[in-house]
C-alpha atoms as a PDB file:
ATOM      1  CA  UNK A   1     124.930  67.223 134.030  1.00  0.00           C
ATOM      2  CA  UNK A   2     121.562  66.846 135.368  1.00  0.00           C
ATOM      3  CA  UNK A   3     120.786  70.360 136.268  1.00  0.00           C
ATOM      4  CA  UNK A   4     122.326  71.077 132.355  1.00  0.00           C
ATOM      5  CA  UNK A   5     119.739  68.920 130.441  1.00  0.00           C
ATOM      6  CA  UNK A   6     116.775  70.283 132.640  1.00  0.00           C
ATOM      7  CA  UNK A   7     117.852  74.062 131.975  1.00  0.00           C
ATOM      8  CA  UNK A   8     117.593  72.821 127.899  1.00  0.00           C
ATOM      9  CA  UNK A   9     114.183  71.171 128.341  1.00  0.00           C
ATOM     10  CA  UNK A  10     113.515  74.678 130.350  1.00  0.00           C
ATOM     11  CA  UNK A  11     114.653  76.464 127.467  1.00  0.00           C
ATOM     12  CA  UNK A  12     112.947  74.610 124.956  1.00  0.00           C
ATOM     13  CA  UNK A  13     109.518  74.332 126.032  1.00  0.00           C
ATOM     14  CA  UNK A  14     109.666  78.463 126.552  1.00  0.00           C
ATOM     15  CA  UNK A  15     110.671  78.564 123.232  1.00  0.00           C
ATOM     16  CA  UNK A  16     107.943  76.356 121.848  1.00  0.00           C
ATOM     17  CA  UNK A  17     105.363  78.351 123.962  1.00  0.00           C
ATOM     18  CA  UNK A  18     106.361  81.575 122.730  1.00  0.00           C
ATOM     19  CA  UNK A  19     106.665  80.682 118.833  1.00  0.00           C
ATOM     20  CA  UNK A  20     102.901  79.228 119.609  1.00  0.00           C
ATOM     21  CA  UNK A  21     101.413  81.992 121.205  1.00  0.00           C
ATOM     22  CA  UNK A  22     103.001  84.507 118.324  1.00  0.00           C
ATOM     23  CA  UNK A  23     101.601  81.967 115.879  1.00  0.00           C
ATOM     24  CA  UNK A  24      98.598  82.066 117.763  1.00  0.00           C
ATOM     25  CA  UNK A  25      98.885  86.517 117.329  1.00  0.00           C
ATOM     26  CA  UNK A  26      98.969  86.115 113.569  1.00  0.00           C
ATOM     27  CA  UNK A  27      96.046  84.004 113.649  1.00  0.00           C
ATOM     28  CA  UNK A  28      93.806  86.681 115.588  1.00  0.00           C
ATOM     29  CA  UNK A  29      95.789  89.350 113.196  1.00  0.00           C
ATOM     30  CA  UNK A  30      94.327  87.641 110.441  1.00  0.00           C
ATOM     31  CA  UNK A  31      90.759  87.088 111.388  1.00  0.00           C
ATOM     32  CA  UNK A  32      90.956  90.945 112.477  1.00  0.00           C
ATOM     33  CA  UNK A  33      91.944  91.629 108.358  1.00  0.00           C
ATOM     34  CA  UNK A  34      89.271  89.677 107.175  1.00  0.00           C
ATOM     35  CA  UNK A  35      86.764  91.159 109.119  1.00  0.00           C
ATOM     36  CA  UNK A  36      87.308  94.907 109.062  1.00  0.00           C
ATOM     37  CA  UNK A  37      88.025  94.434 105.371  1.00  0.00           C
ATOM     38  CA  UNK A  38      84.951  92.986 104.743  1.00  0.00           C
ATOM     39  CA  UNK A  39      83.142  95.627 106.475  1.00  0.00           C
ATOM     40  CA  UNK A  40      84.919  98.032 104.484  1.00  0.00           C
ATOM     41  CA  UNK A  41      83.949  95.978 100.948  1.00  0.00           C
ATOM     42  CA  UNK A  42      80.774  95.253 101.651  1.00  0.00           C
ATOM     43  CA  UNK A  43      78.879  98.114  99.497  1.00  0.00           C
ATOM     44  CA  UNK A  44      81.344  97.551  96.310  1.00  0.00           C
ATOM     45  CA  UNK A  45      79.310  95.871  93.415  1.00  0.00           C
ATOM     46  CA  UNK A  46      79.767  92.082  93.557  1.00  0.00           C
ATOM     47  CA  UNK A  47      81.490  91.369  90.478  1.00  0.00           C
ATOM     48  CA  UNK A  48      84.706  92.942  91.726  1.00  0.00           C
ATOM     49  CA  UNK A  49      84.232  92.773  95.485  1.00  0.00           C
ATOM     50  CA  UNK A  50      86.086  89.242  96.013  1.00  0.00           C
ATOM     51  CA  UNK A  51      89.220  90.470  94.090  1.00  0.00           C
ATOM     52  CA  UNK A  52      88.970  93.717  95.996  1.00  0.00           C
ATOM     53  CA  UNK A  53      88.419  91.873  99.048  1.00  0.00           C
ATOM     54  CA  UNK A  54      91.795  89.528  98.228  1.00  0.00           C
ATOM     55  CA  UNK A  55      94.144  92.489  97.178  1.00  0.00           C
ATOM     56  CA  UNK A  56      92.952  94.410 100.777  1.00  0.00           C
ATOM     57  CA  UNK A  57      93.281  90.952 102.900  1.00  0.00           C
ATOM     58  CA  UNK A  58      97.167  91.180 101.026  1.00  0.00           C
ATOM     59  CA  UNK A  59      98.119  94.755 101.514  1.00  0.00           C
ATOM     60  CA  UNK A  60      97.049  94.522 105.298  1.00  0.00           C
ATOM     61  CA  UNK A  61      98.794  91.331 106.348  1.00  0.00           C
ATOM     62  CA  UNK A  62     101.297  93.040 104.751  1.00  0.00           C
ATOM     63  CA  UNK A  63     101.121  96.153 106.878  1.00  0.00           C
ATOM     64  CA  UNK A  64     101.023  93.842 110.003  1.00  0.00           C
ATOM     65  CA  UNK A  65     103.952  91.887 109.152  1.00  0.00           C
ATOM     66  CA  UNK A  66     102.331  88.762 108.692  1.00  0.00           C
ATOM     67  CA  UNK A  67     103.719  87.052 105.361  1.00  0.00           C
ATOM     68  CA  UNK A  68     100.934  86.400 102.947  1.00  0.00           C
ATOM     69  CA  UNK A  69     101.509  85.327  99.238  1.00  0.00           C
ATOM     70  CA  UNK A  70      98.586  86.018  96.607  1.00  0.00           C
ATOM     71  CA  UNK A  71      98.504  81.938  96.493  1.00  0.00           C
ATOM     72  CA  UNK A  72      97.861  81.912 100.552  1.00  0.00           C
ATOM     73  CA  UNK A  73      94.638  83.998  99.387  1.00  0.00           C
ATOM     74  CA  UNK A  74      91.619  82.717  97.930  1.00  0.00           C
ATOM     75  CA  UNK A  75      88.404  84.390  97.920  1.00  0.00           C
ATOM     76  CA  UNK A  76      84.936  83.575  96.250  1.00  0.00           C
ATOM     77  CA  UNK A  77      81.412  84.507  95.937  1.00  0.00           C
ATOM     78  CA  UNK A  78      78.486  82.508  95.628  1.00  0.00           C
ATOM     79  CA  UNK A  79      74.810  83.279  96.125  1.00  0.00           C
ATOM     80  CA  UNK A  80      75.525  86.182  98.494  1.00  0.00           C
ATOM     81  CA  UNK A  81      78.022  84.200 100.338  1.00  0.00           C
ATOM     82  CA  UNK A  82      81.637  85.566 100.351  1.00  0.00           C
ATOM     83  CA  UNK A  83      84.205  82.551 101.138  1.00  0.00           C
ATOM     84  CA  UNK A  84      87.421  83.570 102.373  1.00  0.00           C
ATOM     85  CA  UNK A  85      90.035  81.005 102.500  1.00  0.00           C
ATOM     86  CA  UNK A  86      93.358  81.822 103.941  1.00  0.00           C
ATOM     87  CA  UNK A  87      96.308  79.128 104.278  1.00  0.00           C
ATOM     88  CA  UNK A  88      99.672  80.165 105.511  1.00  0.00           C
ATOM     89  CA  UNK A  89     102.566  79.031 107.690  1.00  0.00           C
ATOM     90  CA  UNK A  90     104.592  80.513 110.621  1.00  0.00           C
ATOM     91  CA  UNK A  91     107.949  79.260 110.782  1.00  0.00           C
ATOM     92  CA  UNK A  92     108.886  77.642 114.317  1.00  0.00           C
ATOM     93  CA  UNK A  93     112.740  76.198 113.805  1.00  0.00           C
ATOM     94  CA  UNK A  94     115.066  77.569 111.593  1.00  0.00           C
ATOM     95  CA  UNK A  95     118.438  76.178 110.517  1.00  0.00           C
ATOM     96  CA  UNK A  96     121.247  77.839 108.577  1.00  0.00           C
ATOM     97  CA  UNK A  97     118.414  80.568 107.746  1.00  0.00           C
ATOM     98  CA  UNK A  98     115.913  78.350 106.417  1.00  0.00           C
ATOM     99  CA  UNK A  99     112.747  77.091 108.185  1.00  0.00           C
ATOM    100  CA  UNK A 100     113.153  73.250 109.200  1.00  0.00           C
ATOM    101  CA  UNK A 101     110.025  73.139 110.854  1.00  0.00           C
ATOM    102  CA  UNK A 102     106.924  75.745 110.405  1.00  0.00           C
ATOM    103  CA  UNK A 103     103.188  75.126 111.733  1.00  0.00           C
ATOM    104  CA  UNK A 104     100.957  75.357 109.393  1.00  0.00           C
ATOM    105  CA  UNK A 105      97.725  77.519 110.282  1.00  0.00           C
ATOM    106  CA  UNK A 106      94.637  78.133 107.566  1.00  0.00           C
ATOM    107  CA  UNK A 107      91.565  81.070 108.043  1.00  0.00           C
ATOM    108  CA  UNK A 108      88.258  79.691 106.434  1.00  0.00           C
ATOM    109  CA  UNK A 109      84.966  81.175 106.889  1.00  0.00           C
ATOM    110  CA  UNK A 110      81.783  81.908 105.097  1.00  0.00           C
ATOM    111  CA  UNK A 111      80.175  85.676 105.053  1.00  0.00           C
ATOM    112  CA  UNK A 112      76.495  86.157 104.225  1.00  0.00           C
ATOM    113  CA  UNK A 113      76.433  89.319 102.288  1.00  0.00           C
ATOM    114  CA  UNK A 114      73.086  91.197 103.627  1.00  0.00           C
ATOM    115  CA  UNK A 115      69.903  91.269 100.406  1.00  0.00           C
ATOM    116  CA  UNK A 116      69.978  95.053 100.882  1.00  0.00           C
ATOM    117  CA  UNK A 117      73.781  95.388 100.547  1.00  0.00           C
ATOM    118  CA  UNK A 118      74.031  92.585  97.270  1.00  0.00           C
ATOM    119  CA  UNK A 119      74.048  94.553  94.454  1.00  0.00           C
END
């Protein structure tokens, strides 16, 4: 009985280090987005580049199989700073097919946008 409840704690801490470290992967997968899209965005004229920037940040974490809502997303500009706020969960425990229990991870950062580039 001993050697039974020892193999579940076992079992369960693997499992909580693995669905950390591939929460941790979306994370970095995320950042990644931001950042090449940003470089990417960076020359379009500034009254459409934070939409442009959201709808790119979207269709990539798409691509990468990270599940991003438009409501996850928010991006804004402000006196040559682009603000990119990203807030999303990754499920951990699921019962009957529904999360119980997810951890909830958030992307926020600041850009300067360059005088030469800020059109």
């Amino acid at each position: 009985m001993k050697v039974t409840f020892w193999l579940l704690v076992a079992i369960g801490a693997v499992y909580v280090l693995y669905t950390g470290g591939v929460a941790a992967y979306s994370y970095f997968q995320v950042k990644a987005i931001v950042e090449e899209t940003l470089v990417e965005r960076a020359k379009v004229d500034r009254y459409e580049r934070a939409n442009r920037v959201q709808q790119d940040i979207l269709r990539k974490a798409s691509q990468s199989g990270v599940p991003l809502h438009e409501r996850d997303v928010s991006v804004a500009e402000e006196n040559r700073t682009l603000r990119v706020q990203i807030r999303w969960s990754y499920p951990m425990f699921f019962y009957k097919g529904e999360a119980v229990l997810s951890m909830p991870l958030s992307y926020d950062k600041s850009f300067e946008m360059a005088a030469a580039r800020y059109q």
